[in-house]
C-alpha atoms as a PDB file:
ATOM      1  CA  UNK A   1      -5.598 -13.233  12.752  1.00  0.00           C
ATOM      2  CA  UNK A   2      -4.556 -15.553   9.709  1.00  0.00           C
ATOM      3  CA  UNK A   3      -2.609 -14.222   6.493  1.00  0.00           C
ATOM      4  CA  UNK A   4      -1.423 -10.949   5.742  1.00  0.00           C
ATOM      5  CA  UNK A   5      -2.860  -7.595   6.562  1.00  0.00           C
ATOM      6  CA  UNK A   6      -1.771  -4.551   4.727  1.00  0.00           C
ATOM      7  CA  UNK A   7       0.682  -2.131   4.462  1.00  0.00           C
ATOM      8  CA  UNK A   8       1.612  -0.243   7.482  1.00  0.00           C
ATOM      9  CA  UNK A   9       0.432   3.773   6.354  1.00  0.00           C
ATOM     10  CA  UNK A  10       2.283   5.851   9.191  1.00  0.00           C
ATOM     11  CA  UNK A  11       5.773   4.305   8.036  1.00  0.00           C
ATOM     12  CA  UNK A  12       4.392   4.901   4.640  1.00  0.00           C
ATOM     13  CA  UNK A  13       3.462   8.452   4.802  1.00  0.00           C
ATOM     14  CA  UNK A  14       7.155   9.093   6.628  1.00  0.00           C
ATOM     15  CA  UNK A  15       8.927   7.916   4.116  1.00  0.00           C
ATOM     16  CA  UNK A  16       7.024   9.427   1.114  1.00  0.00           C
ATOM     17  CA  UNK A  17       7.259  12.883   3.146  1.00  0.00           C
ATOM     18  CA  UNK A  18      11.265  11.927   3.374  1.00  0.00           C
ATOM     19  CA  UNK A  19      11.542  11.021  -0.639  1.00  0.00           C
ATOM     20  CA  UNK A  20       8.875  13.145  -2.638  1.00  0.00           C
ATOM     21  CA  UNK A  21       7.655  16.522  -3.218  1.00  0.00           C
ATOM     22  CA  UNK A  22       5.403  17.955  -0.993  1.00  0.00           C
ATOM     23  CA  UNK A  23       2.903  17.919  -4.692  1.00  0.00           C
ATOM     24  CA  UNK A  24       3.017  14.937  -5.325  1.00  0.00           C
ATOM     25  CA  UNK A  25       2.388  12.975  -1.950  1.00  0.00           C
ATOM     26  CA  UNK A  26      -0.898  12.808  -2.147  1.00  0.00           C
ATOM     27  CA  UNK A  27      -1.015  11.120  -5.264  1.00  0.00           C
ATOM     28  CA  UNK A  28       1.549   8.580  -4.847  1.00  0.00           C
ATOM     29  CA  UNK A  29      -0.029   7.432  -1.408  1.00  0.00           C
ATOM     30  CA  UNK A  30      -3.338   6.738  -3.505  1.00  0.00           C
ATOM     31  CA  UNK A  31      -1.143   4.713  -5.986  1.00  0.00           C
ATOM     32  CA  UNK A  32       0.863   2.912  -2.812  1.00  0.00           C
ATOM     33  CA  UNK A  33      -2.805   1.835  -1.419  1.00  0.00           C
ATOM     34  CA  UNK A  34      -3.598   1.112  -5.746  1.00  0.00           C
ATOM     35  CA  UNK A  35      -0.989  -1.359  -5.273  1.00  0.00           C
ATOM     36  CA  UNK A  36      -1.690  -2.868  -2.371  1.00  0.00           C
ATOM     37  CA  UNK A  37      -5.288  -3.313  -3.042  1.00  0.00           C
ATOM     38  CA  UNK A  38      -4.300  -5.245  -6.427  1.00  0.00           C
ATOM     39  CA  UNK A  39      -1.670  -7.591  -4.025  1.00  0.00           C
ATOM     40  CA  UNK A  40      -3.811  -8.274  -1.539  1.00  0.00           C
ATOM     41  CA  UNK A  41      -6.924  -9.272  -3.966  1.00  0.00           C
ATOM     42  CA  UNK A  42      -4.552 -11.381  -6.159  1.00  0.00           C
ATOM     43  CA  UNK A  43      -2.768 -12.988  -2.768  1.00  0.00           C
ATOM     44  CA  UNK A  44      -6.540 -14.082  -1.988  1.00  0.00           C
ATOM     45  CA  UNK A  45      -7.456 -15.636  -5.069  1.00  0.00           C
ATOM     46  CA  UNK A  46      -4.413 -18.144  -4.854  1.00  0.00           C
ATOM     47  CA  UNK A  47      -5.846 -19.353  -1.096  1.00  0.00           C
ATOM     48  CA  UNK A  48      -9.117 -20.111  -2.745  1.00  0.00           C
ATOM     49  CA  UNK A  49      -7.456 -22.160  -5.417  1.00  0.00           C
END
């Protein structure tokens, strides 16, 4: 495999369940993967440039 590959989501859902209310996790693990999405799709458009 070549180039990056995401975000790793168990270590990501630990440490939202360690720093965030049990309301909010659900919607700040759909930002985290927001995020990512946006990186990775920009990260790709630079290697085709």
């Amino acid at each position: 495999m070549d180039g990056l590959t995401g975000l790793n989501y168990s270590s990501v859902i630990a440490v939202i369940e360690l720093y965030s209310k049990k309301r909010d996790r659900l919607t700040l693990l759909h930002e985290i993967a927001e995020v990512e999405r946006g990186f990775l799709r920009a990260i790709s458009e630079q290697k085709t440039k």
